[in-house]
Protein backbone atom coordinates (compact mmCIF):
# COMPACT_ATOMS: atom_id res chain seq x y z
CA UNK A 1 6.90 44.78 -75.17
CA UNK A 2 10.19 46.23 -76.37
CA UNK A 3 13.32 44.39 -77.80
CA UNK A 4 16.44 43.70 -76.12
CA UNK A 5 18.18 45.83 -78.77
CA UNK A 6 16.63 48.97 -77.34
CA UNK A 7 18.12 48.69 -73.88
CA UNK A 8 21.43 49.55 -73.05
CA UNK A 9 24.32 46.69 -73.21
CA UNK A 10 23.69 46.00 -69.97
CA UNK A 11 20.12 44.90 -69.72
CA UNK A 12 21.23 43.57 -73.23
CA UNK A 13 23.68 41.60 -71.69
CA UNK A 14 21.47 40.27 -68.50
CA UNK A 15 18.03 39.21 -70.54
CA UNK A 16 20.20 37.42 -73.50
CA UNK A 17 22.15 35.78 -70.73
CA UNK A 18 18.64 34.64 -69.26
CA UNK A 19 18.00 33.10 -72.53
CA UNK A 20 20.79 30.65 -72.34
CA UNK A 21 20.29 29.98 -68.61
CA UNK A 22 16.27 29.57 -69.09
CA UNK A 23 16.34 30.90 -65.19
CA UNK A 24 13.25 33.72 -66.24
CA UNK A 25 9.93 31.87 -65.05
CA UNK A 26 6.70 33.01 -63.97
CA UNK A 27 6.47 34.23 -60.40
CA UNK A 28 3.21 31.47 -59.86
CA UNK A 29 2.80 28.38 -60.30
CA UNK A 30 1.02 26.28 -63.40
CA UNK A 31 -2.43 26.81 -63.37
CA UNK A 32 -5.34 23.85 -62.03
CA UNK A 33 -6.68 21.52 -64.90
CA UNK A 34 -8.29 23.30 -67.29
CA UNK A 35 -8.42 25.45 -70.57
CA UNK A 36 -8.04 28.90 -70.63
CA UNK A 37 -8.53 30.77 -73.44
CA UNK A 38 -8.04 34.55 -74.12
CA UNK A 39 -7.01 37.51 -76.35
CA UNK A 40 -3.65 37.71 -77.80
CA UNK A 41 -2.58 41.32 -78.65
CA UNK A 42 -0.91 41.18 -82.07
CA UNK A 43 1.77 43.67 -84.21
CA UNK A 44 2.35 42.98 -87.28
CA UNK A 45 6.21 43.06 -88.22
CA UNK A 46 6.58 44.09 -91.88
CA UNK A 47 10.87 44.35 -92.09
CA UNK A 48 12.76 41.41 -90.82
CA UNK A 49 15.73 43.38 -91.61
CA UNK A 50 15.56 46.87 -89.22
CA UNK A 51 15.21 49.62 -91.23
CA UNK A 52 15.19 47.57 -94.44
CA UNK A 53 12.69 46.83 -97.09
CA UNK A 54 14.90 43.67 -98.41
CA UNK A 55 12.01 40.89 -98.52
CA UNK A 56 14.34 38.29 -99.83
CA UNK A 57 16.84 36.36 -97.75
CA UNK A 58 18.82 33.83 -100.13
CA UNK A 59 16.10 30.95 -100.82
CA UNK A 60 13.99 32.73 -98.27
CA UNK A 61 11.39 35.48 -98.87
CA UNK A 62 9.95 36.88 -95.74
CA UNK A 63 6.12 37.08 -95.34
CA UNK A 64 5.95 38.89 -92.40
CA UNK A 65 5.53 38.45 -88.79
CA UNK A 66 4.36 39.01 -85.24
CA UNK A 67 5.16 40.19 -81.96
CA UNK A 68 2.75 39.10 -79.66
CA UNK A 69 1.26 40.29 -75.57
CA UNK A 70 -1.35 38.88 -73.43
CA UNK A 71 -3.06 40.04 -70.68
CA UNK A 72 -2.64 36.58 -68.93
CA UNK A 73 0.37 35.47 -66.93
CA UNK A 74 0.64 32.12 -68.46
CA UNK A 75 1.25 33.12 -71.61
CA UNK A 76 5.26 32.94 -73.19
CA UNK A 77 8.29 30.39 -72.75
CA UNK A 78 6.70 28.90 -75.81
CA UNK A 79 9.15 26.60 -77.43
CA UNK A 80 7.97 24.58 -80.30
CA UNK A 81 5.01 25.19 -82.88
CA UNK A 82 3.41 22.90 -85.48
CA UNK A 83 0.78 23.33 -87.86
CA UNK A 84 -2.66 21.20 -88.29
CA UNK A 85 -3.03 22.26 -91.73
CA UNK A 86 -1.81 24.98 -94.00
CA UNK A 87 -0.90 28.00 -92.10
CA UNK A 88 -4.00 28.51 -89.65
CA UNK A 89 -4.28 26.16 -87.24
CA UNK A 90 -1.47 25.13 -84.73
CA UNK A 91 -0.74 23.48 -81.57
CA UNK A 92 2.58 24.13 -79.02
CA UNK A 93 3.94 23.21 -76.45
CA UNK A 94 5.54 25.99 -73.34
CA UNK A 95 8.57 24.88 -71.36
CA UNK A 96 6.16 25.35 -68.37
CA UNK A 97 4.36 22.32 -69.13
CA UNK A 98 1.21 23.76 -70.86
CA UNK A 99 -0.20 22.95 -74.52
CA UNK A 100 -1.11 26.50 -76.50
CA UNK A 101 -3.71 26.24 -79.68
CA UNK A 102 -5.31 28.25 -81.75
CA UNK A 103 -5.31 29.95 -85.52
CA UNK A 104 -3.42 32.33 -87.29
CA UNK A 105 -5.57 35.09 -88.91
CA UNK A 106 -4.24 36.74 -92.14
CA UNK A 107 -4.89 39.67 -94.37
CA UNK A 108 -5.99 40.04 -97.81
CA UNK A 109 -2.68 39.28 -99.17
CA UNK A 110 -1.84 36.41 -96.84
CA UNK A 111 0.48 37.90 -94.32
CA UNK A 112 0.07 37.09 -90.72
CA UNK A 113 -1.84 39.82 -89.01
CA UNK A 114 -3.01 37.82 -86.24
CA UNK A 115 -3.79 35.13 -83.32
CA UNK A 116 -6.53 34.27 -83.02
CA UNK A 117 -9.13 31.56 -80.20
CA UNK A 118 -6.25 31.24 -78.64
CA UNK A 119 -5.80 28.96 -75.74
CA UNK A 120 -3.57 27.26 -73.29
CA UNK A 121 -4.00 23.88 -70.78
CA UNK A 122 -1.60 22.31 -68.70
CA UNK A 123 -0.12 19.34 -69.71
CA UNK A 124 -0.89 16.06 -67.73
CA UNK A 125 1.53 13.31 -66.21
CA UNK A 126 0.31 9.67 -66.56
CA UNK A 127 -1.65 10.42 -63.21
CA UNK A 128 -3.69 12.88 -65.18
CA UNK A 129 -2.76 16.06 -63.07
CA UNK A 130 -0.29 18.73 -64.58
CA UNK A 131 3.31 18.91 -63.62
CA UNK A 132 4.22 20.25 -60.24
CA UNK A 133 7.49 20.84 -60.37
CA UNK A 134 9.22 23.15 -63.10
CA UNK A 135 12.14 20.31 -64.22
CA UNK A 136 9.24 18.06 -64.70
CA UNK A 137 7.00 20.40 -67.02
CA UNK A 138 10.34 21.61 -69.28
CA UNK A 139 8.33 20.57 -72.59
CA UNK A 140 11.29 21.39 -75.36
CA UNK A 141 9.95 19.93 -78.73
CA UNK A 142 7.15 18.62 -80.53
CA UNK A 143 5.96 16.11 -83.36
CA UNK A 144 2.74 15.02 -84.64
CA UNK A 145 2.20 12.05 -86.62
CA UNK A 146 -1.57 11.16 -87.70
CA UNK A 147 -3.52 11.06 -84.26
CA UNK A 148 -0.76 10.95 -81.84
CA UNK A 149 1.45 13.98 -80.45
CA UNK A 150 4.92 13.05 -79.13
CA UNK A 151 6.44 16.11 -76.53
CA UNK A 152 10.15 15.75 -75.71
CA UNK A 153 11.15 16.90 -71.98
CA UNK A 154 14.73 18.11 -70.60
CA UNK A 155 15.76 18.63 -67.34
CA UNK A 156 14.04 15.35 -66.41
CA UNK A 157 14.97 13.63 -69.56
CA UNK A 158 11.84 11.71 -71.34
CA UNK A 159 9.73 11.56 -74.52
CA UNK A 160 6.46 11.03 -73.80
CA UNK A 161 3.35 10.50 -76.48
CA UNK A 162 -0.25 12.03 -76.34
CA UNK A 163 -3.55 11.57 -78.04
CA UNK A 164 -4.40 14.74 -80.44
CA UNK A 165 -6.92 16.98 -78.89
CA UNK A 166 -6.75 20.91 -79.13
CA UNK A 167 -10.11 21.46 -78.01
CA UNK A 168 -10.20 19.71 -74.29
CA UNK A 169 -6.19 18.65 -73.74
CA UNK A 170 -6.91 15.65 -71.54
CA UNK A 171 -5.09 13.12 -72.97
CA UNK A 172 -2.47 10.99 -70.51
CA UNK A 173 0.48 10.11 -71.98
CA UNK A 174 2.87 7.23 -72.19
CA UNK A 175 6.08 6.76 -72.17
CA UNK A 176 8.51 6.45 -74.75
CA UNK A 177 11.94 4.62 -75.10
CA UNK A 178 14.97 7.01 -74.40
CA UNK A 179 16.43 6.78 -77.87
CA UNK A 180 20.22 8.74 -76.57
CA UNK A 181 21.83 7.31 -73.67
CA UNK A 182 20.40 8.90 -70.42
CA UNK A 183 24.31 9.60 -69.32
CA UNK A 184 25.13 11.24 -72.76
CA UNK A 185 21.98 13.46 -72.00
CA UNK A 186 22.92 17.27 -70.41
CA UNK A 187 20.63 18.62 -67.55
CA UNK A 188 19.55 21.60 -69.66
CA UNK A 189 20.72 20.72 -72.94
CA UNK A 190 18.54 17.48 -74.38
CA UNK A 191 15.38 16.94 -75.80
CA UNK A 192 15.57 20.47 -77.97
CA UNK A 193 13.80 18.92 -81.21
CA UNK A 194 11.75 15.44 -82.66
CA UNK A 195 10.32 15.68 -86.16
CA UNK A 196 8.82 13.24 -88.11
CA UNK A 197 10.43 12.11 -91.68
CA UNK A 198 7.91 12.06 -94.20
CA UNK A 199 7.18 8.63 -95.85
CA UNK A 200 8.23 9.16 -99.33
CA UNK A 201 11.71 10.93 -97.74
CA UNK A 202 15.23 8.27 -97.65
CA UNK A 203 14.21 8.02 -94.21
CA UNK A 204 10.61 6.54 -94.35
CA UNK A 205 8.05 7.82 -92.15
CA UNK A 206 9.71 7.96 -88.32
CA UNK A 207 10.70 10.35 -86.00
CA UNK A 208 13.82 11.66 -85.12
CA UNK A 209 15.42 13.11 -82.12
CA UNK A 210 18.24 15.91 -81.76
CA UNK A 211 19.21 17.65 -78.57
CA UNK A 212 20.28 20.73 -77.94
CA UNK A 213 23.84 20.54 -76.76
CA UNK A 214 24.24 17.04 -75.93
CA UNK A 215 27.74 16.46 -77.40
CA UNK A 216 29.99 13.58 -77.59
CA UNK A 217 34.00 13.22 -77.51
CA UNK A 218 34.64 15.56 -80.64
CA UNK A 219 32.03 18.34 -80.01
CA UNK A 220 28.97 17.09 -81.93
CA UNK A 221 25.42 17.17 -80.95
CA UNK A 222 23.55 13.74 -80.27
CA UNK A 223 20.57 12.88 -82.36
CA UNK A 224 19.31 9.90 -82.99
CA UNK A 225 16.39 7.86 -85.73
CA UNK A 226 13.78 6.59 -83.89
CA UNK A 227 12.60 3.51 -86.40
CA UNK A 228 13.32 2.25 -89.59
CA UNK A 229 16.27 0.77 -91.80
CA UNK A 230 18.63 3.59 -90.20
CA UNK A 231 17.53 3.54 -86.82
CA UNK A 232 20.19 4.66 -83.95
CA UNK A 233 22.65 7.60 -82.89
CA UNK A 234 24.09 9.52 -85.59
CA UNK A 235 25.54 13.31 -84.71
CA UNK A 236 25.12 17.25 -85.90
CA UNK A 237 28.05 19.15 -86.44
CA UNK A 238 28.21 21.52 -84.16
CA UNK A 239 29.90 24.78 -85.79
CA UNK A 240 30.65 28.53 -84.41
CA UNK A 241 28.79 27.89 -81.18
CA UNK A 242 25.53 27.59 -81.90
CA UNK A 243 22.93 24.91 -80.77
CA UNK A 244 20.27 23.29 -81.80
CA UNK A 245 16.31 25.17 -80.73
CA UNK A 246 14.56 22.84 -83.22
CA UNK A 247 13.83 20.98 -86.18
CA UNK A 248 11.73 19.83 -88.89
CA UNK A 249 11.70 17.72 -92.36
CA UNK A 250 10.55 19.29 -95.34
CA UNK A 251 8.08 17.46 -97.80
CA UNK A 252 11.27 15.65 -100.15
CA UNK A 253 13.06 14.42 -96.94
CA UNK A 254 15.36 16.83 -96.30
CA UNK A 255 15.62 18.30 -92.49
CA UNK A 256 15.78 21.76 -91.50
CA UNK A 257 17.39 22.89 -88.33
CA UNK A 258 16.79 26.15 -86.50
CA UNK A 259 19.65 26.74 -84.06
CA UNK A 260 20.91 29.73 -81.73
CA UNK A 261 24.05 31.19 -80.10
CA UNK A 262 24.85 33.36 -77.54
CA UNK A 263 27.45 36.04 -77.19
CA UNK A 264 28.20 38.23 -74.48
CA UNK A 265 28.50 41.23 -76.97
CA UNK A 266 26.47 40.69 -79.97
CA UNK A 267 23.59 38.86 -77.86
CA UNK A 268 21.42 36.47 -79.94
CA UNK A 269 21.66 35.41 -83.50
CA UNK A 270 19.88 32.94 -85.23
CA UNK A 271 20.46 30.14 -88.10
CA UNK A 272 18.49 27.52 -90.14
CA UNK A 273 20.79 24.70 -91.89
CA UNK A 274 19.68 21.85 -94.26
CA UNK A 275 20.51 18.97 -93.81
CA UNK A 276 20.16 16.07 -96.90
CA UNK A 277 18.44 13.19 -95.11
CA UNK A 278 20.68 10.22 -97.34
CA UNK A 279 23.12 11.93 -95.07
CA UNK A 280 21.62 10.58 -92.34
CA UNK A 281 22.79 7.13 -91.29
CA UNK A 282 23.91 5.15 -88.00
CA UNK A 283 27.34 7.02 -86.32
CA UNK A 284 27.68 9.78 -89.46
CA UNK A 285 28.29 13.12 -88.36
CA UNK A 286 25.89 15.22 -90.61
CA UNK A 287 26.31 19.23 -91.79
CA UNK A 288 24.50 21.20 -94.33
CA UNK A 289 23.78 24.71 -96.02
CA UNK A 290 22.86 27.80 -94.23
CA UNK A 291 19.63 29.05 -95.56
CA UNK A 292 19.52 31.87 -93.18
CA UNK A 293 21.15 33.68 -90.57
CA UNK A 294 20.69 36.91 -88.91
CA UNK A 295 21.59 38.71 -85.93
CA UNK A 296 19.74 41.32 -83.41
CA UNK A 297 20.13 44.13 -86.41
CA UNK A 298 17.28 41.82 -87.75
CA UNK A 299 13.50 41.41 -86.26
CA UNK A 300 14.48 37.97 -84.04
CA UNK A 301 14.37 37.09 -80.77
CA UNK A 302 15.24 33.64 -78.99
CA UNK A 303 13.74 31.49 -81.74
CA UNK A 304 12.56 27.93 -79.90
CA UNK A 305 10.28 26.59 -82.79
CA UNK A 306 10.18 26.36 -86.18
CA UNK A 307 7.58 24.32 -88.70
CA UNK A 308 6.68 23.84 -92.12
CA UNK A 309 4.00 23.95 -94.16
CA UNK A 310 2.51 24.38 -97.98
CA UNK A 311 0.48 27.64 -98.96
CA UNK A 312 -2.04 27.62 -101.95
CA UNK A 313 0.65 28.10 -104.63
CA UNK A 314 2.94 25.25 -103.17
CA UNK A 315 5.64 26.84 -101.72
CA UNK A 316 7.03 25.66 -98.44
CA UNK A 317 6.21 28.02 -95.77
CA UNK A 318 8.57 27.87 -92.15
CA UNK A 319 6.99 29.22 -89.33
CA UNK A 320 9.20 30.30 -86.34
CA UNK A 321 8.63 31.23 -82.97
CA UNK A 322 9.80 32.55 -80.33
CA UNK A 323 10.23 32.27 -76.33
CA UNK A 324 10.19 35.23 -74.51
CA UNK A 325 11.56 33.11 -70.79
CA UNK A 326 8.79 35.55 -69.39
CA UNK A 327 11.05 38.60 -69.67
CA UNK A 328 10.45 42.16 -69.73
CA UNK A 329 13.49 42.80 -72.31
CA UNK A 330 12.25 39.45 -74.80
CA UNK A 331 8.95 39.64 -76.74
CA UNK A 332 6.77 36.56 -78.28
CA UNK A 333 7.90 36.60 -82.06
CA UNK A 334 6.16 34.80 -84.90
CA UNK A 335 7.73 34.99 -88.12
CA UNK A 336 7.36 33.03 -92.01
CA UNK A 337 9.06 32.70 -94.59
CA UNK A 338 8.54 31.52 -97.93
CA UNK A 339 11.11 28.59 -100.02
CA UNK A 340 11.48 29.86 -103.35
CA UNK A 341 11.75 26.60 -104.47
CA UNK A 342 8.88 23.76 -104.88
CA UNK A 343 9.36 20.53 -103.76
CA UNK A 344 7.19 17.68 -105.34
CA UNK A 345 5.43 16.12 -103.10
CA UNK A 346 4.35 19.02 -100.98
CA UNK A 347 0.58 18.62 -99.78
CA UNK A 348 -1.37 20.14 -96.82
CA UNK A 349 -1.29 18.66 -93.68
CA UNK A 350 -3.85 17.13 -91.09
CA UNK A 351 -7.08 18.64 -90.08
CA UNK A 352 -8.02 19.80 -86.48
CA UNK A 353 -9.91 17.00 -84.24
């Protein structure tokens, strides 16, 4: 599949636009109840930079990437990614309504050259059948914490919580307590990202919400703690248009947010902030440093997911990804990074079920 960069302004113009509008869906509808799994055609991407060899990126070093094609017409609109242990194994969520598994294969110096036992199964409503309708199956973010999965939905506006299983994805949900106010919560716009606070963190171990473009009276994005001594609403500056595509909290608390904008000339661009979680409190408005940003002169597409996890010589490795909306001018993009820093604390993840 080819980039929007290498069509002319126009079709530029019309697939970015797409991205925003998240009008580009398969022509069929989701599949019956049960697990596919197939080959996923990988190429590795060695520059994040175009026609650069730069490998570092302020506290980011790049460790290479993917862009990814399937011969099956499920497979794209994937929107959040997280990792079962360190760096192979993941499970996702598509804003179709279907869960996506399988493992990352690598080289022999570590870089991503691959996906591998891939699969995909629709996700079920509390009636155990998948989602019929497409405002029902818009699956925006995920979180797992110990055996339990939690998937947060826009359109129709709900978080609802699953029992871990990559193999046979038949768990029915429940529902989950709006934590946002259903009226402060935009059609398109809500459930973008929930990520769980580690334990040790000034947060303790909960989850936390943050839509995408929910915003109140002074242009801020709604977010909210799910649980603990700071439970409730507390906002994300919002700053030179761009909105929130995910989220995640590194190992000593802080959280990371991957965000996007849109412009009608420039098309995409993409940006991860950090935000110090003793920030984070009950009606604060909370900013933080850009670790990254980069525009369509860079290897990026419309970035939806972004985790974390620690490789063999404890760094902090983020993993983003990337929804295609089922385009022909946007491509499946998996990218990492490496933190130069290491953060005490750090350890490898769960195992798969």
């Amino acid at each position: 599949m080819t980039g929007l960069r290498r069509f002319s302004p126009s079709l530029r113009i019309a697939a970015a636009s797409a991205i925003i509008a998240g009008v580009l869906w398969p022509s069929t509808g989701l599949a019956e109840n049960r697990v596919e799994r197939f080959d996923v055609i990988s190429r590795p991407i060695t520059q994040f930079r175009i026609g650069s060899s730069e490998r570092h990126f302020g506290a980011l070093e790049f460790m290479g990437g993917l862009e990814m094609t399937a011969a099956n017409r499920e497979f794209g609109g994937l929107s959040a990614i997280r990792f079962l242990d360190a760096g192979r194994n993941f499970l996702g969520v598509s804003d179709t309504g279907f869960w996506y598994a399988g493992q990352i294969d690598r080289d022999a110096d570590g870089h991503p050259s691959g996906f591998s036992h891939f699969r995909m199964a629709p996700l079920l409503d509390q009636a155990g059948k998948p989602f019929e309708r497409k405002r029902d199956a818009d699956a925006e973010s995920l979180a797992i914490s110990g055996d339990s999965v939690t998937v947060g939905f826009e359109r129709e506006h709900r978080l609802l919580e699953y029992r871990l299983d990559t193999q046979d994805f038949a768990s029915v949900p429940k529902t989950l307590p709006l934590p946002l106010p259903r009226e402060e919560l935009r059609r398109n716009a809500s459930l973008e990202a929930v990520a769980v606070s580690p334990g040790s963190g000034p947060l303790g171990s909960t989850s936390v919400v943050l839509t995408e473009k929910s915003l109140n009276e002074n242009g801020d994005i709604f977010a909210a703690v799910l649980a603990g001594p700071h439970r409730g609403i507390f906002y994300v500056k919002r700053t030179d248009n761009f909105d929130i595509s995910d989220a995640v909290f590194l190992p000593d608390g802080d959280l990371l947010i991957l965000e996007r904008q849109y412009a009608l000339v420039s098309g995409v661009a993409l940006r991860i902030r950090r935000i110090k979680s003793e920030t984070i409190r009950p009606g604060a408005t909370v900013d933080g440093v850009v670790m990254l940003k980069a525009d369509m002169s860079y290897q990026i597409d419309n970035m939806e997911g972004i985790d974390v996890w620690t490789d063999s010589e404890g760094h902090q490795v983020l993993s983003l990804i990337s929804d295609d909306n089922y385009s022909l001018w946007q491509r499946n993009l998996y990218l990492e990074f490496r933190l130069a820093e290491k953060i005490a604390g750090a350890k490898t993840a769960r195992t798969t079920p």
